[in-house]
C-alpha atoms as a PDB file:
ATOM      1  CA  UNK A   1     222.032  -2.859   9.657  1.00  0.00           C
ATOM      2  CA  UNK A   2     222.772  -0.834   6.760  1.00  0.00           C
ATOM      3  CA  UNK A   3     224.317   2.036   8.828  1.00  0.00           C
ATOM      4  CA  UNK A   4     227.014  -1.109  10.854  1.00  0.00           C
ATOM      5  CA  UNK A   5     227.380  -2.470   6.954  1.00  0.00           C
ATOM      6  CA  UNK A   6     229.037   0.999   6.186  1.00  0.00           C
ATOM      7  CA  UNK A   7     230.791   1.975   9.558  1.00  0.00           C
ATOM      8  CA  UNK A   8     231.920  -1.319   9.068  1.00  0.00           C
ATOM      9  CA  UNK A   9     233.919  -1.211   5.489  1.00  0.00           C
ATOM     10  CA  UNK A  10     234.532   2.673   6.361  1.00  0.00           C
ATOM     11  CA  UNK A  11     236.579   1.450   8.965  1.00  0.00           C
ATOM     12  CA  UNK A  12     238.248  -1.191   6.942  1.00  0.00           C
ATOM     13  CA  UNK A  13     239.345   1.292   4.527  1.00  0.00           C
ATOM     14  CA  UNK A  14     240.752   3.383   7.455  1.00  0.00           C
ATOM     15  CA  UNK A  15     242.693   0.809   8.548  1.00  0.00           C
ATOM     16  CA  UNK A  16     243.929  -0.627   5.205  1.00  0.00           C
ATOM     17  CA  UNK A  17     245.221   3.466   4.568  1.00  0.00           C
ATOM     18  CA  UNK A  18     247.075   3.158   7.524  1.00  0.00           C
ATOM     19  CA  UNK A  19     248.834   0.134   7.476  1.00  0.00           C
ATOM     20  CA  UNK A  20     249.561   1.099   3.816  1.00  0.00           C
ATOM     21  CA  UNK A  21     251.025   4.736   5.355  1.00  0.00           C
ATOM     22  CA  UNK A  22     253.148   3.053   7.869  1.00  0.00           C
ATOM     23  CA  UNK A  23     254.486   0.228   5.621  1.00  0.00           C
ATOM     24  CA  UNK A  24     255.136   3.897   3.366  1.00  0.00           C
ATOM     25  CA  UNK A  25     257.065   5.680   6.062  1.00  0.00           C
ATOM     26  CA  UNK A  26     258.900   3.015   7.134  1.00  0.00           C
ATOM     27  CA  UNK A  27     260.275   2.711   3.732  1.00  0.00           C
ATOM     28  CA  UNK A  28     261.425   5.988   3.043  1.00  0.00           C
ATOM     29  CA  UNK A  29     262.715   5.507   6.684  1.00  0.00           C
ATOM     30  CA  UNK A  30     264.720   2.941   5.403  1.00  0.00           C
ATOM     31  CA  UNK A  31     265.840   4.571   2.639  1.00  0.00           C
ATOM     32  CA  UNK A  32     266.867   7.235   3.796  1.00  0.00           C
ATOM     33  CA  UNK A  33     268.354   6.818   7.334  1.00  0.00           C
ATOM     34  CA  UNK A  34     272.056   7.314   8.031  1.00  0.00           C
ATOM     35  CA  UNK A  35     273.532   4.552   9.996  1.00  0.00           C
ATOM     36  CA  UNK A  36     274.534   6.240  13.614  1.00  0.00           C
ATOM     37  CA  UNK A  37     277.712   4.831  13.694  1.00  0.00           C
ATOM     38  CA  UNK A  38     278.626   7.216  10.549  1.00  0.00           C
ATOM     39  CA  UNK A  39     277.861  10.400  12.451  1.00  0.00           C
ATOM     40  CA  UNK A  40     280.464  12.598  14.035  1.00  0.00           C
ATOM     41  CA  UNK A  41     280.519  12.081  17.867  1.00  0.00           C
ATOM     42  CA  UNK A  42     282.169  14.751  19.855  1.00  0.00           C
ATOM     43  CA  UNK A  43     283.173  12.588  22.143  1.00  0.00           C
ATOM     44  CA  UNK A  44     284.899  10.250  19.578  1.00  0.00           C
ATOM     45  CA  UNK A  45     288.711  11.740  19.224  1.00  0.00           C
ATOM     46  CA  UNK A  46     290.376   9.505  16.302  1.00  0.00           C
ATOM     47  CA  UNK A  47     291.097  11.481  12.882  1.00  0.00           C
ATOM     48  CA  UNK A  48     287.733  12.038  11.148  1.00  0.00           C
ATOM     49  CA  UNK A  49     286.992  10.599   7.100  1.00  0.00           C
ATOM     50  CA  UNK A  50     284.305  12.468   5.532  1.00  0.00           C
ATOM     51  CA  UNK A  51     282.271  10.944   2.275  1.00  0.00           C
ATOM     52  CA  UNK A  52     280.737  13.405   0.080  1.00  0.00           C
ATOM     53  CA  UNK A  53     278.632  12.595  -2.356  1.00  0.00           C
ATOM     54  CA  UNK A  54     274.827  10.685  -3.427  1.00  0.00           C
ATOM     55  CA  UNK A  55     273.450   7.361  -3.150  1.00  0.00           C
ATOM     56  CA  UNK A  56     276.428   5.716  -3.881  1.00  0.00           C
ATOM     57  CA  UNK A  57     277.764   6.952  -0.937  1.00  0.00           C
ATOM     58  CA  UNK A  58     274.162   7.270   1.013  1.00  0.00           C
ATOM     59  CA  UNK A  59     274.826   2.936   0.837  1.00  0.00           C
ATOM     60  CA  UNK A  60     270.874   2.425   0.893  1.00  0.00           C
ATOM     61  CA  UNK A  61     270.369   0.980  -2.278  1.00  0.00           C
ATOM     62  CA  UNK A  62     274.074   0.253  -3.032  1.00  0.00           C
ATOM     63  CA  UNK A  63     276.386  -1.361  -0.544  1.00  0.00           C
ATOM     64  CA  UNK A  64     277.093   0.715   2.057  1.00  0.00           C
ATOM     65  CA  UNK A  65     281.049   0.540   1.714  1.00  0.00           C
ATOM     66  CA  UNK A  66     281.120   3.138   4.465  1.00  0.00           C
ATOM     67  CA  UNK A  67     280.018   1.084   7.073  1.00  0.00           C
ATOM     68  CA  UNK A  68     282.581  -1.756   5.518  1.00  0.00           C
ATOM     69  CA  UNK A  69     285.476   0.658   6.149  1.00  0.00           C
ATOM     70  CA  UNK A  70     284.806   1.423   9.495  1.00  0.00           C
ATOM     71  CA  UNK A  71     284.526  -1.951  10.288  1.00  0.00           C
ATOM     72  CA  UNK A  72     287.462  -2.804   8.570  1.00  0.00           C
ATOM     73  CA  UNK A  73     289.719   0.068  10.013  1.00  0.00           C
ATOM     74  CA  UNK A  74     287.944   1.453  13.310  1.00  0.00           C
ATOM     75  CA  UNK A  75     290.350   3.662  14.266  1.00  0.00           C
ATOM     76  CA  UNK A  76     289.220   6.420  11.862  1.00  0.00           C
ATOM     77  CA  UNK A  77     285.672   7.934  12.347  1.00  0.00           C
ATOM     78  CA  UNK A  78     284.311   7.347   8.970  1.00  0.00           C
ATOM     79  CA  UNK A  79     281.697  10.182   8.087  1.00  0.00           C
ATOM     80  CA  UNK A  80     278.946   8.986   5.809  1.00  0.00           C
ATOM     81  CA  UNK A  81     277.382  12.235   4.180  1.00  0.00           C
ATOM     82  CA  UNK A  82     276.008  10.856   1.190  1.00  0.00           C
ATOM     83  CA  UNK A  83     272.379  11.644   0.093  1.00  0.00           C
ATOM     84  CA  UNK A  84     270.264   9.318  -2.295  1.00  0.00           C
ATOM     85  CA  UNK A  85     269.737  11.991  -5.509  1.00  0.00           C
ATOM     86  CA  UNK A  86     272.009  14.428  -5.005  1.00  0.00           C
ATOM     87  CA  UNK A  87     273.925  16.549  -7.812  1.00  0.00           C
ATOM     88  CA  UNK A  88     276.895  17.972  -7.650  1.00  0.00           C
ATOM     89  CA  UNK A  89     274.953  21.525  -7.058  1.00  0.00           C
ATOM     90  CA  UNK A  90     272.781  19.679  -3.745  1.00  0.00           C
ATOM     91  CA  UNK A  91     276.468  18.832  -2.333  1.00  0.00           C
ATOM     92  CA  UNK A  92     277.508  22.901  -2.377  1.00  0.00           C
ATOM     93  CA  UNK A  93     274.487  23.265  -0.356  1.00  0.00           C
ATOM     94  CA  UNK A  94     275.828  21.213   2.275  1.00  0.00           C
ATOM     95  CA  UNK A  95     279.232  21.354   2.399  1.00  0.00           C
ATOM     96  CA  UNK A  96     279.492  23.052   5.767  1.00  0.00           C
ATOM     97  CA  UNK A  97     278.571  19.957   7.001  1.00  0.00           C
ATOM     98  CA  UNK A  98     281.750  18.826   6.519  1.00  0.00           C
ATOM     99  CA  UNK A  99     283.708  21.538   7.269  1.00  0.00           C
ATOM    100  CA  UNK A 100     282.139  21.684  10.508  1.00  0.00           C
ATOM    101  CA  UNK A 101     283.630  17.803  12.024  1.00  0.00           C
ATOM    102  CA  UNK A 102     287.220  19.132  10.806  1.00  0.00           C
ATOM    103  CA  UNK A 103     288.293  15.908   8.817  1.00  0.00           C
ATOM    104  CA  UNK A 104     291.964  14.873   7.701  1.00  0.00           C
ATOM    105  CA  UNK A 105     290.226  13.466   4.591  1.00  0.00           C
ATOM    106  CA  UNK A 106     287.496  13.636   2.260  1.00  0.00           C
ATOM    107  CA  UNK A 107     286.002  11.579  -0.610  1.00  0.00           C
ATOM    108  CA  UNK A 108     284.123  13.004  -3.173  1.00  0.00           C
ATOM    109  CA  UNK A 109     281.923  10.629  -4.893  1.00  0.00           C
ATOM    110  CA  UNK A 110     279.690  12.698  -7.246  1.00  0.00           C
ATOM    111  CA  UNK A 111     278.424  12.965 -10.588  1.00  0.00           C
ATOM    112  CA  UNK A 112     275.678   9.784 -11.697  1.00  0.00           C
ATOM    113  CA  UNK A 113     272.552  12.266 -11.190  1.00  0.00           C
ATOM    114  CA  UNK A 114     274.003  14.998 -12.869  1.00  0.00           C
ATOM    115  CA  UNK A 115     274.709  12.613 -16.095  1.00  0.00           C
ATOM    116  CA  UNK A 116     271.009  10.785 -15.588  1.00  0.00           C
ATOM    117  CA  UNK A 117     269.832  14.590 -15.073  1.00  0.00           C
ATOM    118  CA  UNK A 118     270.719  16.324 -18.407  1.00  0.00           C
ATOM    119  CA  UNK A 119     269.310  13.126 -20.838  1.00  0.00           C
ATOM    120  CA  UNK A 120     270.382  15.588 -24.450  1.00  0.00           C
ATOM    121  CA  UNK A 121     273.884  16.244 -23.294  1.00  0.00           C
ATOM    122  CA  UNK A 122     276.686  14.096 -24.688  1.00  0.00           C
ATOM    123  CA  UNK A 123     279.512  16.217 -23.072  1.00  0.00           C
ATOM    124  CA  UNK A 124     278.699  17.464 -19.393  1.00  0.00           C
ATOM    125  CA  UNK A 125     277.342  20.885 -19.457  1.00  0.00           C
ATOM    126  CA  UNK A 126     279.912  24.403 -18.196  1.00  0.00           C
ATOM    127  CA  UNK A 127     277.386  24.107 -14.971  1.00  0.00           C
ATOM    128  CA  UNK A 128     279.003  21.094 -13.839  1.00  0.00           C
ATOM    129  CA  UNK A 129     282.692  21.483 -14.451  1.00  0.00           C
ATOM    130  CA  UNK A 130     281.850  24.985 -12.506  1.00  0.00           C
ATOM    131  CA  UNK A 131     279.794  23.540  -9.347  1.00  0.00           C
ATOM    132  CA  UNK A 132     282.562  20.503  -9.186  1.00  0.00           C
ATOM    133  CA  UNK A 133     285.400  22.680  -9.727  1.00  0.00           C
ATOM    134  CA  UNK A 134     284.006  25.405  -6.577  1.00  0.00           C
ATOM    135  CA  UNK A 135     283.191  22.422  -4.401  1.00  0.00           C
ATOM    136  CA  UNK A 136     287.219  20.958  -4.526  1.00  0.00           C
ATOM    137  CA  UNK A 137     288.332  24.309  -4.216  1.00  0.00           C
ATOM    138  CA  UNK A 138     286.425  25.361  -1.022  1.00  0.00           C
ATOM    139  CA  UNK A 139     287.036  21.406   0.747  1.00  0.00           C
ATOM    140  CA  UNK A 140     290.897  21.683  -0.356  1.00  0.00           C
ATOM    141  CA  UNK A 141     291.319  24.146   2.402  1.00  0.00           C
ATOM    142  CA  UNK A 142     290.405  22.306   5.046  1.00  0.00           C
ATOM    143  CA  UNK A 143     291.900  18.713   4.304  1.00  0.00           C
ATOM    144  CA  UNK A 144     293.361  16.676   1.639  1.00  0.00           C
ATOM    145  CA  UNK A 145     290.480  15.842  -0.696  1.00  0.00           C
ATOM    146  CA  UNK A 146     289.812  12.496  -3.105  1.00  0.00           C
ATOM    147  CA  UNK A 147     287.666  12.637  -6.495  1.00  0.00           C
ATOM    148  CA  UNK A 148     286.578   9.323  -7.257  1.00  0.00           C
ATOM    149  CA  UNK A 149     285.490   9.020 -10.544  1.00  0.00           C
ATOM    150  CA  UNK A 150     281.908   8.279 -11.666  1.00  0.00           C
ATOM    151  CA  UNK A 151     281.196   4.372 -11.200  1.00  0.00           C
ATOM    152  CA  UNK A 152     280.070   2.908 -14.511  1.00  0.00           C
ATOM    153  CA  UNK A 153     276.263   2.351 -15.155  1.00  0.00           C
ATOM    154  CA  UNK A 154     275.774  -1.779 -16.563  1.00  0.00           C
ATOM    155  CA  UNK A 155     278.328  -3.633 -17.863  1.00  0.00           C
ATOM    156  CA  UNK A 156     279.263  -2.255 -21.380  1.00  0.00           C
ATOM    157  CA  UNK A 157     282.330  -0.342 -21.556  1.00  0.00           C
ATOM    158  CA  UNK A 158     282.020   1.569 -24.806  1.00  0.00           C
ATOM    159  CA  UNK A 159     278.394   1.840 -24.999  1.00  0.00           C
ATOM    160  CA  UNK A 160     276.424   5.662 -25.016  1.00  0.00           C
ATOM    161  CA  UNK A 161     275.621   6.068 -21.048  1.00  0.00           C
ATOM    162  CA  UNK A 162     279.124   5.142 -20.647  1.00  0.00           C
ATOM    163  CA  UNK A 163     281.188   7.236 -23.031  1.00  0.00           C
ATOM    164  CA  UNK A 164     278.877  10.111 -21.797  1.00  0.00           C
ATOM    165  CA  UNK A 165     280.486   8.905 -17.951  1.00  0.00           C
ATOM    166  CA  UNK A 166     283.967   9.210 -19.302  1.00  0.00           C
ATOM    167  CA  UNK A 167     283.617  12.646 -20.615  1.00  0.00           C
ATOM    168  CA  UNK A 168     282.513  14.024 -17.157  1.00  0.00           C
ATOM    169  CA  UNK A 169     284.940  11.710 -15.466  1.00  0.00           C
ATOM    170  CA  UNK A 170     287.401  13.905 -17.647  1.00  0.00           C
ATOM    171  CA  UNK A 171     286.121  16.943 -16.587  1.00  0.00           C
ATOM    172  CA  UNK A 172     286.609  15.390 -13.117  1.00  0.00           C
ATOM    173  CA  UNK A 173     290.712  14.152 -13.700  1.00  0.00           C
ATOM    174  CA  UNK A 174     291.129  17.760 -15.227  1.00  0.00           C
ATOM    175  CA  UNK A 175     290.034  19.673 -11.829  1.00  0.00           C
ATOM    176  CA  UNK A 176     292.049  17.110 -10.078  1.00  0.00           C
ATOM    177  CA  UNK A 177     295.192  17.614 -11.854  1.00  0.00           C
ATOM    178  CA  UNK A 178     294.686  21.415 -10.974  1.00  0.00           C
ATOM    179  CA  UNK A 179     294.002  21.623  -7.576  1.00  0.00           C
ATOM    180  CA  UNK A 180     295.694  18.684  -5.736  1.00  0.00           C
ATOM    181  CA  UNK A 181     293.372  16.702  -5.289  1.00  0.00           C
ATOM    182  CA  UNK A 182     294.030  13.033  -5.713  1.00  0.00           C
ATOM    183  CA  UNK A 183     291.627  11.424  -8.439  1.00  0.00           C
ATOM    184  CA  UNK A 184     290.410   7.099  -7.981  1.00  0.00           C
ATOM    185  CA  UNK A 185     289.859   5.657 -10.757  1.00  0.00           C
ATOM    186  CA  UNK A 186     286.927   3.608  -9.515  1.00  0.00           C
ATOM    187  CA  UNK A 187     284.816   3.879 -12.996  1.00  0.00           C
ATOM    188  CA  UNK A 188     288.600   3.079 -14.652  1.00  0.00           C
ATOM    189  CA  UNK A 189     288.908  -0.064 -12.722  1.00  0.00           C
ATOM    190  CA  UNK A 190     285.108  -1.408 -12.677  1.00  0.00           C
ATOM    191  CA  UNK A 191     285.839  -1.454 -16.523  1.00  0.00           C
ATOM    192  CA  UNK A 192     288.927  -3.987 -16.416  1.00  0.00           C
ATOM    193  CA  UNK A 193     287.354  -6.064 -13.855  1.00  0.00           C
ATOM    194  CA  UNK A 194     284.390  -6.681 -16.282  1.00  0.00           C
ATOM    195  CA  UNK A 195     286.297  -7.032 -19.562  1.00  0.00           C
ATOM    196  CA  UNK A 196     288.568  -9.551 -17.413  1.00  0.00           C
ATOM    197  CA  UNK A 197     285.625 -11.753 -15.940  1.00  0.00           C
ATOM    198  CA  UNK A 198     282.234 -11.060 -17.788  1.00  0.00           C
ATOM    199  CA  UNK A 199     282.348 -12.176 -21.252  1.00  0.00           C
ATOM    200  CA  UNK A 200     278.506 -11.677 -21.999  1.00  0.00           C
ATOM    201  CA  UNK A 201     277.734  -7.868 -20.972  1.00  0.00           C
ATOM    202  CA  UNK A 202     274.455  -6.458 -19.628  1.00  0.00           C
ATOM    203  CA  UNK A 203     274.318  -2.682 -20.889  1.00  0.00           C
ATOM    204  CA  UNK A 204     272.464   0.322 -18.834  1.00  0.00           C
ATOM    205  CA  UNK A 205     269.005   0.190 -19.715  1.00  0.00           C
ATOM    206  CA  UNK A 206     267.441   3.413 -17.789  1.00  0.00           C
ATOM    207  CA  UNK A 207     264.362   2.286 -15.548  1.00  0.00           C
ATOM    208  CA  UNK A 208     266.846   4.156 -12.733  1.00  0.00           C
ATOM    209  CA  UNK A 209     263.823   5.312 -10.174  1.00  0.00           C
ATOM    210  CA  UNK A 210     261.837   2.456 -10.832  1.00  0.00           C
ATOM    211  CA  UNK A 211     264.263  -0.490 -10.616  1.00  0.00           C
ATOM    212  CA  UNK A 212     266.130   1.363  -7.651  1.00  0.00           C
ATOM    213  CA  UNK A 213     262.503   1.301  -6.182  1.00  0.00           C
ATOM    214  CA  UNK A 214     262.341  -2.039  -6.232  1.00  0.00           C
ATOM    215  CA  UNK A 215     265.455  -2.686  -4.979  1.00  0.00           C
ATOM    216  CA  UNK A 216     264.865  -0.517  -1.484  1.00  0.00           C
ATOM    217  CA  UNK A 217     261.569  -2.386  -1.357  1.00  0.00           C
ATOM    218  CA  UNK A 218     262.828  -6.332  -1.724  1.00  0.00           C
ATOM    219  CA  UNK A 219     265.541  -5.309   0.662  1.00  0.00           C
ATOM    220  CA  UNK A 220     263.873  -3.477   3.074  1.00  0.00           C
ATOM    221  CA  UNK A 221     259.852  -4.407   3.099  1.00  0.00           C
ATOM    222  CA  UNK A 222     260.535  -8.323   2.118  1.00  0.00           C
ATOM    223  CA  UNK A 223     263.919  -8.982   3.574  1.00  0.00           C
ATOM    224  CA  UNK A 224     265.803  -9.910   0.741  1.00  0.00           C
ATOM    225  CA  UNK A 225     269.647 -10.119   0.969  1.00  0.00           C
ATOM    226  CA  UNK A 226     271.364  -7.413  -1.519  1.00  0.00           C
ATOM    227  CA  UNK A 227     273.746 -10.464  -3.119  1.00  0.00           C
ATOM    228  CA  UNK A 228     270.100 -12.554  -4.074  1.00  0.00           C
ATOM    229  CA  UNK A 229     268.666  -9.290  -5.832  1.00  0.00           C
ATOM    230  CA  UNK A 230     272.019  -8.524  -7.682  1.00  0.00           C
ATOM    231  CA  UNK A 231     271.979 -12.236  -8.839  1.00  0.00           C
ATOM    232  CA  UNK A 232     268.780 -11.389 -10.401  1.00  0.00           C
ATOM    233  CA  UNK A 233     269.419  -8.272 -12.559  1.00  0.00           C
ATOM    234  CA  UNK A 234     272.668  -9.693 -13.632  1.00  0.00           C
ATOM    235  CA  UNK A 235     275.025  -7.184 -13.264  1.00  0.00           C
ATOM    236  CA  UNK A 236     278.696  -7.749 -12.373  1.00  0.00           C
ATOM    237  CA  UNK A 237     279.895  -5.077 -10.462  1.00  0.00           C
ATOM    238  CA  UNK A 238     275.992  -3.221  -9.488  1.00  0.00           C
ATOM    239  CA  UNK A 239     272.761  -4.544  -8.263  1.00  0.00           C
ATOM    240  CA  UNK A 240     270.739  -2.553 -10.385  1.00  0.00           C
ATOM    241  CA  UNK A 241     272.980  -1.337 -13.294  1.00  0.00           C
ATOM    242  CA  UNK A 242     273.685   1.700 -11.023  1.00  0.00           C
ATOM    243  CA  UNK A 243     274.017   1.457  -7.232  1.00  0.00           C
ATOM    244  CA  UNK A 244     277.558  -0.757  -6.094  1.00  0.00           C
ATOM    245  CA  UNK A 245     277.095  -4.104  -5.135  1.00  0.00           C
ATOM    246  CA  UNK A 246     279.638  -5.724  -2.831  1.00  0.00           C
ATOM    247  CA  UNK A 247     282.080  -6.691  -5.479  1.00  0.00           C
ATOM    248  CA  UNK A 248     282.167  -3.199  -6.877  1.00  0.00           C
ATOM    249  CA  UNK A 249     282.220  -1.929  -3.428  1.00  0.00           C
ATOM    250  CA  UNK A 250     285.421  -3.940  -2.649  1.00  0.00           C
ATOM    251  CA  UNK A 251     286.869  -2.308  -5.684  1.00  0.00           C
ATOM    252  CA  UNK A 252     286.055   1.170  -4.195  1.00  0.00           C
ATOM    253  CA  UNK A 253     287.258   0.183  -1.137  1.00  0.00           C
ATOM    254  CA  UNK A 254     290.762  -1.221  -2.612  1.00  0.00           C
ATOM    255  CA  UNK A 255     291.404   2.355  -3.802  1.00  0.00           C
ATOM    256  CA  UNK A 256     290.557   4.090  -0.835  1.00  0.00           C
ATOM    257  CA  UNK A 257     292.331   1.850   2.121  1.00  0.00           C
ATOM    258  CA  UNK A 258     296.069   2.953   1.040  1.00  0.00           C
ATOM    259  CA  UNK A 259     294.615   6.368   1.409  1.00  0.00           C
ATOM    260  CA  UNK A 260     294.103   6.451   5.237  1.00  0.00           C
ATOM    261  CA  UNK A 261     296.464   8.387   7.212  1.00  0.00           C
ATOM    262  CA  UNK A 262     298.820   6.442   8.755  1.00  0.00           C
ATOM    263  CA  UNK A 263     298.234   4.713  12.272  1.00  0.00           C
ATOM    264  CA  UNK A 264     300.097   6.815  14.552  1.00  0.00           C
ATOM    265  CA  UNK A 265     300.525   6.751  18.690  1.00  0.00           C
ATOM    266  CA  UNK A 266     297.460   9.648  19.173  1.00  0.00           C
ATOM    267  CA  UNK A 267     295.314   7.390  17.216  1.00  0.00           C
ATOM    268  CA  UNK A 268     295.356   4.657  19.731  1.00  0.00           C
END
């Protein structure tokens, strides 16, 4: 009897570590999947968009305004080569990626690691301006390239997280206006939208991994819509403080539409 007592919770605990290791996997599945649509299909022939960049781009957390543009305009192959985390240093690693699907466009969406990475700088480190500076120039020979500037983190304009955005977003409107490539001014933008409609402003407050934690597990464990777990932070243009929600994605997406090469007869 004693011996059944402790196959018996041994086997419990063997199941409860398994169900907890799937429910585990599945999440970082989740978070971490590319939608297949986004992927370049050889046998797919319409002019190719690549996006560059980290979780904003990923659309795992966020809103996946990637998916929203190739729904919206599906004669383009839209490219989604975003990674949750990445730096401005991860996307060097990987830029033959893009080189290899031989896009018309790209859309660089970089930079909100690299200022949550380096938590004593108040001006972005020579490292950055360097890494961002080699990655335009080596994607500027293969297609017409698009810095969009970092989104804002919370609400408040003017407050330290976001004066410490502007000055890399300056670094980022300075290699821009050197090598051709056209800068969005989605960070620019989120700003007036929130001064316009948001009176009472929620600022940054920092619990990035563990709130964006939560977020990937209420949306992808539990079910929860992303619009019900925005309403709950409070935010106006992010779910979390950080990752786009859909009305910051529409504002992303407002800059980017009358960007797409024009509709021509090959397209078709």
């Amino acid at each position: 009897m004693h011996v059944n007592w402790r196959y018996g919770l041994t086997l419990l605990v063997i199941i409860l570590a398994s169900c907890f290791l799937a429910v585990l996997l599945f999440f970082i599945y989740k978070m971490y999947q590319h939608p297949q649509v986004n992927f370049a299909n050889p046998e797919f022939t319409p002019k190719k968009i690549v996006f560059l960049g980290d979780s904003h781009v990923h659309g795992r957390i966020g809103n996946d305004f990637v998916t929203a543009l190739q729904t919206e305009v599906p004669y383009f192959e839209m490219i989604n080569l975003g990674q949750n985390g990445d730096t401005v240093d991860d996307l060097l690693q990987r830029i033959d990626r893009a080189k290899e699907v031989l896009p018309q466009q790209i859309y660089i969406l970089i930079g909100s690691n690299d200022v949550l990475e380096c938590d004593t700088c108040s001006t972005p480190p020579p490292d950055f301006h360097e890494q961002y500076k080699q990655l335009v120039e080596s994607l500027t020979a293969i297609a017409k390239v698009y810095l969009i500037s970092i989104p804002m983190m919370g609400d408040k304009e003017n407050d330290v997280i976001n004066t410490k955005i502007k000055a890399y977003n300056d670094v980022i409107a300075n290699i821009s206006a050197l090598s051709g490539a056209k800068y969005l001014p989605l960070h620019e933008k989120m700003a007036a939208t929130i001064n316009a409609l948001k009176p009472n402003k929620r600022p940054y407050d920092h619990p990035y991994f563990s709130r964006g934690l939560i977020v990937g597990m209420r949306r992808y464990l539990l079910g929860h819509e992303l619009s019900s777990i925005a309403v709950d932070y409070g935010f106006a243009l992010t779910v979390d403080g950080l990752h786009l929600n859909e009305e910051g994605s529409q504002i992303l997406m407002s800059l980017i539409l009358p960007e797409l090469p024009t509709m021509t007869v090959e397209n078709e």
